[in-house]
N, C-alpha and C. Protein backbone atom coordinates (compact mmCIF):
# COMPACT_ATOMS: atom_id res chain seq x y z
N UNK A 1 0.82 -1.21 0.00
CA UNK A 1 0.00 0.00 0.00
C UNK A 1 0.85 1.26 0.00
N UNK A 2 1.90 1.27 0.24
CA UNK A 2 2.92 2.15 0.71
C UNK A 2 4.68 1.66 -0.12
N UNK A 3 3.98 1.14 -1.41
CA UNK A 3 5.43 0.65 -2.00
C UNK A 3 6.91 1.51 -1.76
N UNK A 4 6.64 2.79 -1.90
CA UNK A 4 8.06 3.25 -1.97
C UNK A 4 8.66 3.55 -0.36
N UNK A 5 8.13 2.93 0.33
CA UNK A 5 8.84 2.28 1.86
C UNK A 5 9.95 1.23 1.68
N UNK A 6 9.55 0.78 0.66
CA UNK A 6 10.15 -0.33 0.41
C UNK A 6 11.71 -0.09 0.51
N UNK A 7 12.09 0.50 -0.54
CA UNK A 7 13.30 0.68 -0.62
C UNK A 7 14.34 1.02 0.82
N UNK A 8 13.77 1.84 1.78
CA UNK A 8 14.14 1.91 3.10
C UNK A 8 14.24 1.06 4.29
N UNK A 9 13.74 -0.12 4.04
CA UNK A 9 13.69 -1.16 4.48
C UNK A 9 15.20 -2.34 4.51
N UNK A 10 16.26 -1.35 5.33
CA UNK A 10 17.74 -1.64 4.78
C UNK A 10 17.98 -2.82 5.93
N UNK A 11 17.41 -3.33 7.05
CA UNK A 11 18.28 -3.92 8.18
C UNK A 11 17.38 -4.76 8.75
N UNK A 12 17.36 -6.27 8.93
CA UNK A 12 16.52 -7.39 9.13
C UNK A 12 17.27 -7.31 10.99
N UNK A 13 16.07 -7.60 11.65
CA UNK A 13 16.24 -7.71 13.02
C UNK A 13 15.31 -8.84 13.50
N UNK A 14 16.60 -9.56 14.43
CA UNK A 14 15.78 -10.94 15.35
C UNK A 14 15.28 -10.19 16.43
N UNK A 15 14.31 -10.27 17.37
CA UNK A 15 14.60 -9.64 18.50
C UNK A 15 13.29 -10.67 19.25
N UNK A 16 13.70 -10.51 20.83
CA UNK A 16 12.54 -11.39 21.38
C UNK A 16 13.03 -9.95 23.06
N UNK A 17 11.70 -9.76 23.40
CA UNK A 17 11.17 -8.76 24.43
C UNK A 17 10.18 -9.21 25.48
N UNK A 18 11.08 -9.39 26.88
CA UNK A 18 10.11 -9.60 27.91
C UNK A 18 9.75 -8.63 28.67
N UNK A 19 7.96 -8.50 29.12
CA UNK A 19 7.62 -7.46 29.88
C UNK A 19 7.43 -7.44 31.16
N UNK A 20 7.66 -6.40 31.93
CA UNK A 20 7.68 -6.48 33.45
C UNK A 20 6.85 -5.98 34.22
N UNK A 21 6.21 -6.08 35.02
CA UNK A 21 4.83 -5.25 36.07
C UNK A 21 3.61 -5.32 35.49
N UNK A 22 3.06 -6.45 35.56
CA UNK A 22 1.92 -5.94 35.20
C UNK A 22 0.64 -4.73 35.63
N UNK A 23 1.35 -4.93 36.80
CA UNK A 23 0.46 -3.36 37.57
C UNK A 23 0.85 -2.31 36.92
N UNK A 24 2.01 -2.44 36.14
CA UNK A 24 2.48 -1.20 35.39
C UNK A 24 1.54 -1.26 34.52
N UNK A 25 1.70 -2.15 33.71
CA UNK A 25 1.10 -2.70 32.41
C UNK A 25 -0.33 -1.60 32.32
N UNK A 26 -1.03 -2.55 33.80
CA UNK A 26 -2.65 -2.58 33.88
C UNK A 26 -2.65 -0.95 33.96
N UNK A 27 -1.83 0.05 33.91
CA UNK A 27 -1.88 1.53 34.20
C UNK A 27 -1.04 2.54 33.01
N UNK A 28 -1.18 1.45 31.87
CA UNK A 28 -0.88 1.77 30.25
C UNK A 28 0.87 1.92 30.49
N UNK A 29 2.15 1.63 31.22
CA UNK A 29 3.30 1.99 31.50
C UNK A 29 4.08 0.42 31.12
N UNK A 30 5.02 0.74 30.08
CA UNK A 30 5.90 -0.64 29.54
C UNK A 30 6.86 -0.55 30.09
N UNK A 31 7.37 -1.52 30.64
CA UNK A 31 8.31 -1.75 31.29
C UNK A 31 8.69 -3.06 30.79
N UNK A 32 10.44 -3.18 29.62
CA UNK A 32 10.45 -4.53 29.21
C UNK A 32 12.07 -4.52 28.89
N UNK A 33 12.37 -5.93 29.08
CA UNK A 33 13.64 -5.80 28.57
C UNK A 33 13.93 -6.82 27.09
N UNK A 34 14.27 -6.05 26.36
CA UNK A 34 14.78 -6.61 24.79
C UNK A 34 15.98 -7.09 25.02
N UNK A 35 15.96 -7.97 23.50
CA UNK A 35 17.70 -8.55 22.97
C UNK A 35 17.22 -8.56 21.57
N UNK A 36 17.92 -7.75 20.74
CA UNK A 36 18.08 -7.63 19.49
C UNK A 36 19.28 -7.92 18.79
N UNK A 37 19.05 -8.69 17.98
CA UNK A 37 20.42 -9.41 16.86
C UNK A 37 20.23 -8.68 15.86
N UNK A 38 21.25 -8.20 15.16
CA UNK A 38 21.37 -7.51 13.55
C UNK A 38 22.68 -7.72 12.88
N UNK A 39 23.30 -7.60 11.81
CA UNK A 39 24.70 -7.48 11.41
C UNK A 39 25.57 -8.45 12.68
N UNK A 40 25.38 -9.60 12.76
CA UNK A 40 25.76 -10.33 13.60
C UNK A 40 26.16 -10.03 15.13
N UNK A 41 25.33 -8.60 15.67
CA UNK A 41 25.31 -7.96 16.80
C UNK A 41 24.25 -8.04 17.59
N UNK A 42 24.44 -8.56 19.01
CA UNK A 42 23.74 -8.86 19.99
C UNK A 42 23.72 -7.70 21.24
N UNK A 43 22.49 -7.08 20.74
CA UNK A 43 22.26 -5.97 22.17
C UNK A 43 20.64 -6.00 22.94
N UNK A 44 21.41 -5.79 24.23
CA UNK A 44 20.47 -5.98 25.11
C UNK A 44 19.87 -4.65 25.61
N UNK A 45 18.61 -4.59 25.61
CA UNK A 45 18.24 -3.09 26.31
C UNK A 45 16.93 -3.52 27.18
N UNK A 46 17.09 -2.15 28.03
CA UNK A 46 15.79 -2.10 28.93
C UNK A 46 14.84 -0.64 28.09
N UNK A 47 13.40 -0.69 28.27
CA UNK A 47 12.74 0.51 28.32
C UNK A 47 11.97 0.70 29.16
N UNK A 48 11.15 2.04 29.29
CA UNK A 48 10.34 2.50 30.05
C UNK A 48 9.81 2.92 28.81
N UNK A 49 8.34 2.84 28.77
CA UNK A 49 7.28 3.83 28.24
C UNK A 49 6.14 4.28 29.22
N UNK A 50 6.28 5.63 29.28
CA UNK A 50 4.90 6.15 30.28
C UNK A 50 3.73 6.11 29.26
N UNK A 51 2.54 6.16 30.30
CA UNK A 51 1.60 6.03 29.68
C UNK A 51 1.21 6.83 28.35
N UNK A 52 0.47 6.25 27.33
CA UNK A 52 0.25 6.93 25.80
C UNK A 52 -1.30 7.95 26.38
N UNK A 53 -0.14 9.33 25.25
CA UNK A 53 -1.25 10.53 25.71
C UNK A 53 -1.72 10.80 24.29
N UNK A 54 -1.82 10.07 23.46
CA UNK A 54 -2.46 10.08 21.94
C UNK A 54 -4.00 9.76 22.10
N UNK A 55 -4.71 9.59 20.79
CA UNK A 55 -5.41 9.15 20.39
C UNK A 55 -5.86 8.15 19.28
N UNK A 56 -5.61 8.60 18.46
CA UNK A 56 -5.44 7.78 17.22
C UNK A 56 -3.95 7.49 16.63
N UNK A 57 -3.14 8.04 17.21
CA UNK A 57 -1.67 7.73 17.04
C UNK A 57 -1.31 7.78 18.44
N UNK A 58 -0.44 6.40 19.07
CA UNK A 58 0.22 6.42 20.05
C UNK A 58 1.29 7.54 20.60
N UNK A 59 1.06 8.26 21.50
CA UNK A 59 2.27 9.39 22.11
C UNK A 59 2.15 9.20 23.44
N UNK A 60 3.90 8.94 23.35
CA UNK A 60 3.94 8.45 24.75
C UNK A 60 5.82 8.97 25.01
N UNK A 61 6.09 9.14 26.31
CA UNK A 61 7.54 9.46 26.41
C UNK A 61 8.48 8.08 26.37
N UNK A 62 9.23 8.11 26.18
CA UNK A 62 9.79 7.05 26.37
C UNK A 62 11.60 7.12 26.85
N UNK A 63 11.77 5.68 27.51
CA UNK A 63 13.15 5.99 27.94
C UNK A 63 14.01 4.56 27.28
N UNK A 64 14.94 4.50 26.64
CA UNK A 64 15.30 3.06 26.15
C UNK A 64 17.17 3.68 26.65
N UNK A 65 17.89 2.50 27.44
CA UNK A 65 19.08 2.03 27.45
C UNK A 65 19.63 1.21 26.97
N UNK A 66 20.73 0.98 26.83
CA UNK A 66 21.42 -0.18 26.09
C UNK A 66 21.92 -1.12 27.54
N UNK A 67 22.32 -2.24 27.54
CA UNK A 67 22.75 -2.79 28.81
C UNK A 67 24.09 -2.89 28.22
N UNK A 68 25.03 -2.36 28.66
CA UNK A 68 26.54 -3.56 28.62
C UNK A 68 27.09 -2.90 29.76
N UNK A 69 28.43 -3.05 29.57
CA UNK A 69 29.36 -3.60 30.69
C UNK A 69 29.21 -2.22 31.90
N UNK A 70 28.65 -1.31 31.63
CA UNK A 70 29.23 -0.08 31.87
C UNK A 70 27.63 0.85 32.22
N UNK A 71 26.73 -0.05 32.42
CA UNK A 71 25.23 0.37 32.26
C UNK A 71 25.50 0.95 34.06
N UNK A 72 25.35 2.15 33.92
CA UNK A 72 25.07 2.54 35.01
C UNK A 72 24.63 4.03 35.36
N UNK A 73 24.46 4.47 36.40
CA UNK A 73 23.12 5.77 36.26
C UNK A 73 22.07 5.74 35.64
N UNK A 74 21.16 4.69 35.99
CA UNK A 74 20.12 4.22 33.97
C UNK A 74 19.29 5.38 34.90
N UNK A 75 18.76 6.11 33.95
CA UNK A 75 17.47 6.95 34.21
C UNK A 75 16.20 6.30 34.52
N UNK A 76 16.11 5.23 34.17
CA UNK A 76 14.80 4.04 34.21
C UNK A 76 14.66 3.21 35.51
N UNK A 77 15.99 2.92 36.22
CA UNK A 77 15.98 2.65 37.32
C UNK A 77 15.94 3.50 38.35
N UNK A 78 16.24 4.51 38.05
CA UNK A 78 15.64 5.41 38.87
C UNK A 78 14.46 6.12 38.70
N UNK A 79 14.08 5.89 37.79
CA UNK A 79 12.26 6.37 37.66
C UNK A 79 11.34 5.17 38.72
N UNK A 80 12.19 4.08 38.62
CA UNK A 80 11.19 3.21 39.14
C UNK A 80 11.86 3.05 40.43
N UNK A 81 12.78 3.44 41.17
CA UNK A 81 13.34 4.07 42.52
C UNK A 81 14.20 2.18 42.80
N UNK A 82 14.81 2.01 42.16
CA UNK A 82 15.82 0.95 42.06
C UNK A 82 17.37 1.11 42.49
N UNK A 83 18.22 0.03 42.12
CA UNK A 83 19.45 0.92 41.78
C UNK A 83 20.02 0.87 40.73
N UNK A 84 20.73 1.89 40.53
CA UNK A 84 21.16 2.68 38.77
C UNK A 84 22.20 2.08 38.65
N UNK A 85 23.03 1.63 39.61
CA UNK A 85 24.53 0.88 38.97
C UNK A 85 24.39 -0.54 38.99
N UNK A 86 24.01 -0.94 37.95
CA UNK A 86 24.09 -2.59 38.03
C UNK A 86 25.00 -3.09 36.59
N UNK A 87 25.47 -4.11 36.64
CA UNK A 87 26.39 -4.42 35.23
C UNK A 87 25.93 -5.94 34.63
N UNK A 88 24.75 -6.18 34.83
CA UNK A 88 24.34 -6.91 33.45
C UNK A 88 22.74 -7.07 33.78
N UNK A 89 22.23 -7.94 33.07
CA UNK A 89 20.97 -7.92 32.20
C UNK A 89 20.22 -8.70 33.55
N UNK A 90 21.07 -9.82 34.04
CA UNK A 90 20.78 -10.97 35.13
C UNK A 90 20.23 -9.75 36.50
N UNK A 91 21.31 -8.70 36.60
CA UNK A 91 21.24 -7.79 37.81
C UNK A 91 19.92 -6.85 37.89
N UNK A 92 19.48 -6.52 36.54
CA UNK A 92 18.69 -5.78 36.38
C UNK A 92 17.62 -6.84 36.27
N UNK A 93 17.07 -7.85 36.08
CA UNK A 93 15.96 -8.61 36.20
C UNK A 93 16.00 -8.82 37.90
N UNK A 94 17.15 -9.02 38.97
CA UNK A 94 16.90 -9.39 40.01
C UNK A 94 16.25 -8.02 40.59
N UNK A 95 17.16 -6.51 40.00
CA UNK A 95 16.47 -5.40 41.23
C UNK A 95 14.96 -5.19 40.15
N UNK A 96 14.30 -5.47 39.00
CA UNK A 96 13.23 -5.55 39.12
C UNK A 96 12.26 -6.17 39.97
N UNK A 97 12.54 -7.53 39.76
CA UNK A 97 11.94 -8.44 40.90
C UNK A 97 11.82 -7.32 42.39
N UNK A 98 13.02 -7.41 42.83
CA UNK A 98 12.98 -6.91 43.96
C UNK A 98 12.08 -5.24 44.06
N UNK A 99 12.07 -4.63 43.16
CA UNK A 99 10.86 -3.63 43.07
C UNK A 99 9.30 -4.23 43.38
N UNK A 100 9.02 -5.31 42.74
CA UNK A 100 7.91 -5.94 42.71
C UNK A 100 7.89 -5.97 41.56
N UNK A 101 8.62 -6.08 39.88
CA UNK A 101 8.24 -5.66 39.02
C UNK A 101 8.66 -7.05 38.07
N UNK A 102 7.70 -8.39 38.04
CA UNK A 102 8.15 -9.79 37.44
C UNK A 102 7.69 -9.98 35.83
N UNK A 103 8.18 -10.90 35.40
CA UNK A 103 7.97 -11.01 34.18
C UNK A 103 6.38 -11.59 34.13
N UNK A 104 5.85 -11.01 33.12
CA UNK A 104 4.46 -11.71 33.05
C UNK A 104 4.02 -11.80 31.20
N UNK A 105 4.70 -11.84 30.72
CA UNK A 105 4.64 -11.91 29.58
C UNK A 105 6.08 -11.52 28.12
N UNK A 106 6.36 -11.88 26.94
CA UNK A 106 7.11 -12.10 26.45
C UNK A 106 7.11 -13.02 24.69
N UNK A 107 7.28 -11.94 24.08
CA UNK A 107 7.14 -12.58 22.51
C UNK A 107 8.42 -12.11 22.29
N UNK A 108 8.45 -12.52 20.23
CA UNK A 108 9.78 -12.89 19.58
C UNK A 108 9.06 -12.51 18.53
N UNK A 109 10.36 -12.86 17.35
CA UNK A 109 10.12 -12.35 16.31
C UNK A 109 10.79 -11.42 15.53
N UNK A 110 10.28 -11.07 13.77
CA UNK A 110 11.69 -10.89 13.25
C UNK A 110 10.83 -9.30 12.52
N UNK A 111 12.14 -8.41 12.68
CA UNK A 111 11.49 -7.66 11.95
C UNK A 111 12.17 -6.63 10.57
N UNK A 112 11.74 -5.62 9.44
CA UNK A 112 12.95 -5.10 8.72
C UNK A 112 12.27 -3.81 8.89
N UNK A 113 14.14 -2.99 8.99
CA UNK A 113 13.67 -1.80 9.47
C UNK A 113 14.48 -0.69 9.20
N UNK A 114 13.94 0.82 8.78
CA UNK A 114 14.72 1.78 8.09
C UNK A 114 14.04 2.51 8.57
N UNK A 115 14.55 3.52 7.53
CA UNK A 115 14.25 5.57 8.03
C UNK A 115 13.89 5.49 6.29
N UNK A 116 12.81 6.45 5.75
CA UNK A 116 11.95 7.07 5.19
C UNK A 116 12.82 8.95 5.19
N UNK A 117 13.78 9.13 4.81
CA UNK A 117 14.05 10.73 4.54
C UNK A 117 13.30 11.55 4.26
N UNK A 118 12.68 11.44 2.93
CA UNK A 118 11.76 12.31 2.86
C UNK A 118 11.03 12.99 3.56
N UNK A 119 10.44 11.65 4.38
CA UNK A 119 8.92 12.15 5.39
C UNK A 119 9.49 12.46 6.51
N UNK A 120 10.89 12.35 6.74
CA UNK A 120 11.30 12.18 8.32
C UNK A 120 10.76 10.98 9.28
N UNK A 121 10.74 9.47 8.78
CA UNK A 121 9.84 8.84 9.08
C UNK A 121 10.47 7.52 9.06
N UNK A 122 10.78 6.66 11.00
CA UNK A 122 10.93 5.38 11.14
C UNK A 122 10.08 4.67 10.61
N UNK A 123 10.19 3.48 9.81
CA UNK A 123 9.45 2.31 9.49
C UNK A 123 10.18 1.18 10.17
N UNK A 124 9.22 0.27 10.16
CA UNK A 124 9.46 -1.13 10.77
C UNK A 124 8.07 -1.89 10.18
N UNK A 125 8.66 -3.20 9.41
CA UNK A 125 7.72 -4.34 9.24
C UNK A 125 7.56 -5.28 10.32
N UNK A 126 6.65 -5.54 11.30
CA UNK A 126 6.88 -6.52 12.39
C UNK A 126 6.27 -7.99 11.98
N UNK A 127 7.28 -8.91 12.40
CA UNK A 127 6.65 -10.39 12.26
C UNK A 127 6.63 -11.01 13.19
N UNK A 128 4.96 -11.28 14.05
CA UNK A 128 5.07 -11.97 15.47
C UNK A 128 3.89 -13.07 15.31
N UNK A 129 4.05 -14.05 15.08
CA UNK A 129 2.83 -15.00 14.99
C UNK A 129 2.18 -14.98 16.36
N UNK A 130 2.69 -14.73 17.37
CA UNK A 130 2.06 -14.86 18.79
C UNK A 130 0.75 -13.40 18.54
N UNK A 131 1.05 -12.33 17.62
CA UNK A 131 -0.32 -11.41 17.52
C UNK A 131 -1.79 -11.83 16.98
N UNK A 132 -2.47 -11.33 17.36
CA UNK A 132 -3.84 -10.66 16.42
C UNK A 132 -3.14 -10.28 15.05
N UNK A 133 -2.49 -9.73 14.39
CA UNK A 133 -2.17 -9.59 13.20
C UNK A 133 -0.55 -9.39 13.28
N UNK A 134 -0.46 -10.68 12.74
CA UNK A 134 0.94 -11.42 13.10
C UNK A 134 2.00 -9.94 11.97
N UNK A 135 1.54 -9.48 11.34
CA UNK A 135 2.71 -9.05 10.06
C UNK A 135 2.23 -7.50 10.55
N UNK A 136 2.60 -6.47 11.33
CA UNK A 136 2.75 -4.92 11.71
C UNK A 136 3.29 -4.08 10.33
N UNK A 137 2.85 -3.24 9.89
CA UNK A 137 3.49 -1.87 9.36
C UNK A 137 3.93 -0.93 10.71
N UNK A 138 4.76 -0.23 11.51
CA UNK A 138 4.94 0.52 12.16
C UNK A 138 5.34 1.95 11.40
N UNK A 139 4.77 2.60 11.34
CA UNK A 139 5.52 4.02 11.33
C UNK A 139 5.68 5.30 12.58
N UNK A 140 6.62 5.26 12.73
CA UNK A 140 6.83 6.35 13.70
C UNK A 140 7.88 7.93 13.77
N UNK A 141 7.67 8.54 14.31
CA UNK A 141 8.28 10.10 14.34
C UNK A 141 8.76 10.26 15.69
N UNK A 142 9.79 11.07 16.10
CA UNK A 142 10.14 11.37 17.28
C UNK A 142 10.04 12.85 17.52
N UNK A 143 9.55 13.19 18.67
CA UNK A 143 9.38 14.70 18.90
C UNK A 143 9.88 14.92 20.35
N UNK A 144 10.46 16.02 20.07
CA UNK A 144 11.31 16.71 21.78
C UNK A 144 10.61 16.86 22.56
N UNK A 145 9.11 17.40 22.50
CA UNK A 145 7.86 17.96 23.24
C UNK A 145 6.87 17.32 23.03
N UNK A 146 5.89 17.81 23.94
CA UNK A 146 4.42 17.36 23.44
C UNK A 146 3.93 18.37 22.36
N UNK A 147 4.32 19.80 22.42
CA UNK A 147 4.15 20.44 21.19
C UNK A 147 4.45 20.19 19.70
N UNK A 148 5.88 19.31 19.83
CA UNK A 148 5.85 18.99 18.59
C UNK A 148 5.78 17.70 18.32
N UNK A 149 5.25 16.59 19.39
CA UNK A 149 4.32 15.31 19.45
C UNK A 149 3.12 15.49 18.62
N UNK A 150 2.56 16.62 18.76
CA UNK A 150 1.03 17.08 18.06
C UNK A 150 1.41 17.53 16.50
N UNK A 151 2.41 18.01 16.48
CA UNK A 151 2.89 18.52 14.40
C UNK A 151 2.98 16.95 14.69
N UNK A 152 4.03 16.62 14.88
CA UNK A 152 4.33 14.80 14.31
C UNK A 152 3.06 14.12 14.17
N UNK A 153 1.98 13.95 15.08
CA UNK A 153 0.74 13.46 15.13
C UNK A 153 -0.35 13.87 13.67
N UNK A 154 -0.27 15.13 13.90
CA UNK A 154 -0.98 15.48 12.35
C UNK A 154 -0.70 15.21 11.25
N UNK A 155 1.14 15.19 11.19
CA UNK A 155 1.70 14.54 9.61
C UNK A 155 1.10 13.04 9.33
N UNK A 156 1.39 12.19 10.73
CA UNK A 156 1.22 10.71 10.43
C UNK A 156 -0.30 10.80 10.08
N UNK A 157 -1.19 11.60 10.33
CA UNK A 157 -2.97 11.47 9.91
C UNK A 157 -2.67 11.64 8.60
N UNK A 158 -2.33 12.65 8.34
CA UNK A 158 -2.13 13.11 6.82
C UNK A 158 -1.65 11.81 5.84
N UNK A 159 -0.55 11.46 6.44
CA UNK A 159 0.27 10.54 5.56
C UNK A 159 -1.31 9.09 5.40
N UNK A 160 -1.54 8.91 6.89
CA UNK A 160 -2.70 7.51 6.47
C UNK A 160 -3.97 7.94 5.66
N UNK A 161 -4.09 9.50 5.30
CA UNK A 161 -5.24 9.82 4.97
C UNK A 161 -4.93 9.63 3.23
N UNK A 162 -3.56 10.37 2.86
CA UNK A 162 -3.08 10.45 1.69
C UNK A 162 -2.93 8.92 0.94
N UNK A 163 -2.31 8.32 1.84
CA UNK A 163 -2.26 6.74 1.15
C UNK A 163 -3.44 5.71 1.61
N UNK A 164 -4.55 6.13 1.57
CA UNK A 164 -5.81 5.54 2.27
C UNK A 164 -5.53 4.60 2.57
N UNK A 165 -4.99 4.87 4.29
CA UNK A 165 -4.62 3.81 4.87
C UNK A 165 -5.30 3.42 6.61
N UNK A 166 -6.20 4.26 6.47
CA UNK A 166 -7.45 4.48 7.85
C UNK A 166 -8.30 2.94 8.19
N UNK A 167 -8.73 2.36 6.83
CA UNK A 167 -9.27 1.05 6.87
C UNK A 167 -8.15 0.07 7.68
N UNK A 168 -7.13 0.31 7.15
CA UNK A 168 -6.21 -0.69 7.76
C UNK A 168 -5.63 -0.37 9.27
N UNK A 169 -5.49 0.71 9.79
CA UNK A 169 -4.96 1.72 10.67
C UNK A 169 -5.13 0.58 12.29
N UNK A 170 -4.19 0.22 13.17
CA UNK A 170 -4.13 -0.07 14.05
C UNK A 170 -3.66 0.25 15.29
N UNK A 171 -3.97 0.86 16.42
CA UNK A 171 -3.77 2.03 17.38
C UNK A 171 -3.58 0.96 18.11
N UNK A 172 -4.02 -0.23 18.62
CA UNK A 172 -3.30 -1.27 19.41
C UNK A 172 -1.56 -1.18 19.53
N UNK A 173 -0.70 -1.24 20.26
CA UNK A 173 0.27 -1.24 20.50
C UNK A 173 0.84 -3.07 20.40
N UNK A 174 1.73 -3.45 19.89
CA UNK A 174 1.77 -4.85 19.85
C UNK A 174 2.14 -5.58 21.39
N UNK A 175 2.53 -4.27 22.36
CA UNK A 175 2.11 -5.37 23.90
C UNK A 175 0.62 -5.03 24.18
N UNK A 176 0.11 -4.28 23.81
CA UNK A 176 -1.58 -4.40 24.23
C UNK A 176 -2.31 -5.90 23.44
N UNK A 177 -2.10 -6.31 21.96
CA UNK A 177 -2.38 -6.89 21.37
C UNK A 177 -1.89 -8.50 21.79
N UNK A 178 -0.75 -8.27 22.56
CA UNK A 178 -0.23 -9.39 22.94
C UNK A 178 -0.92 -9.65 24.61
N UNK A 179 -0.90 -8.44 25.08
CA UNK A 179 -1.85 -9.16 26.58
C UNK A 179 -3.05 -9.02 26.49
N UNK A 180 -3.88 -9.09 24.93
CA UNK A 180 -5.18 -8.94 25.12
C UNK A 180 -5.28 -10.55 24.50
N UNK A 181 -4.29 -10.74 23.75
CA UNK A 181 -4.29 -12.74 23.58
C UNK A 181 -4.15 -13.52 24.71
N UNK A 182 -3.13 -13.01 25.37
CA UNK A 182 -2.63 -14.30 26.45
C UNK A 182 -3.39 -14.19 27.53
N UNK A 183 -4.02 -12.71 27.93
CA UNK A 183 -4.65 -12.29 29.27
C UNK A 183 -6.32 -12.00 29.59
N UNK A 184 -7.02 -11.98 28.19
CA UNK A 184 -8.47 -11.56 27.93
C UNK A 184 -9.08 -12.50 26.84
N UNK A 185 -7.88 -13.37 26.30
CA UNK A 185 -8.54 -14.97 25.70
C UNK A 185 -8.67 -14.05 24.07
N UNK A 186 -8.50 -13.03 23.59
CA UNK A 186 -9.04 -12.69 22.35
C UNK A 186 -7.98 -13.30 21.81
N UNK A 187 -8.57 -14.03 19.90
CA UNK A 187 -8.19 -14.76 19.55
C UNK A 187 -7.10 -14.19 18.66
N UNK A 188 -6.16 -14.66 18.23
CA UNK A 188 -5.00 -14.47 17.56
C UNK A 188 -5.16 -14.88 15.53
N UNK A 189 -6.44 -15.50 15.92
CA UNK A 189 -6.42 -16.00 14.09
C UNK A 189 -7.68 -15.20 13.68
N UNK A 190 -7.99 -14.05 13.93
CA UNK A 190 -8.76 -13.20 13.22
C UNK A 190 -8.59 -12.39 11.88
């Protein structure tokens, strides 16, 4: 629907992402830790997403680290009042736990993924058979503010309005879609 994406579509990614708190969860806040493979590179990260202040396009702040040897002061562990100096992936799953904050869910899956110049515009194809609609288009924009969260917000309407792409349009987030399979029984082969 969107052929000349295509070409931007430069970098195939393995990646599998477990999520943490569901009390977070249940209060729209992601809390998860990734491992992504690319160019025969293995990186591990944590994020935070606060709750989404969108509507028809997800806006939400977000905080993403990388884990290696040297992960320390994370801003994320201290949002969630932890401790900030820990040095691997094992350490940071134990001071979650110890927050109260356990794994309760966790998919995989492969995805390809570029930048769009023109539009100023991340793409990502997602492939997760564990979804409601296993094959994702993602497009996304990054903005400094919520002021210019709202320009970014209006381009992406524009852009789904221009390539009549509203019929298809999915505001589900793929961990909402994933704990509305495993946690509310909705079915995955729709």
């Amino acid at each position: 629907m969107v052929p000349f994406l295509k070409k931007s579509l430069k970098q195939k990614v393995l990646w599998e992402t477990v999520h943490y708190g569901q009390q977070l969860f249940k209060k729209d806040i992601i809390l998860r830790l990734s491992c992504s493979k690319f160019n025969k590179k293995k990186v591990n990260s944590i994020t935070y997403k606060e709750a989404d202040l969108g509507e028809k396009i997800n806006i939400r702040r977000e905080y993403s680290e990388a884990i290696t040897a040297d992960f320390t002061e994370s801003k994320i562990m201290n949002l969630l009042g932890g401790k900030k100096n820990l040095e691997n992936r094992s350490q940071i799953i134990k001071e979650l736990e110890n927050l109260g904050h356990r794994e309760f869910m966790s998919f995989k899956g492969e995805s390809q993924v570029g930048r769009y110049n023109p539009l100023n515009i991340e793409i990502k194809i997602m492939y997760c058979s564990q979804l409601k609609y296993p094959l994702l288009l993602e497009l996304e924009k990054s903005a400094v503010d919520i002021k210019d969260a709202e320009l970014k917000r209006r381009e992406l309407l524009e852009l789904i309005a221009k390539y009549d792409l509203k019929q298809k349009l999915i505001t589900k987030e793929p961990p909402t879609l994933l704990f509305e399979s495993e946690f509310l029984g909705e079915s995955s082969n729709e």
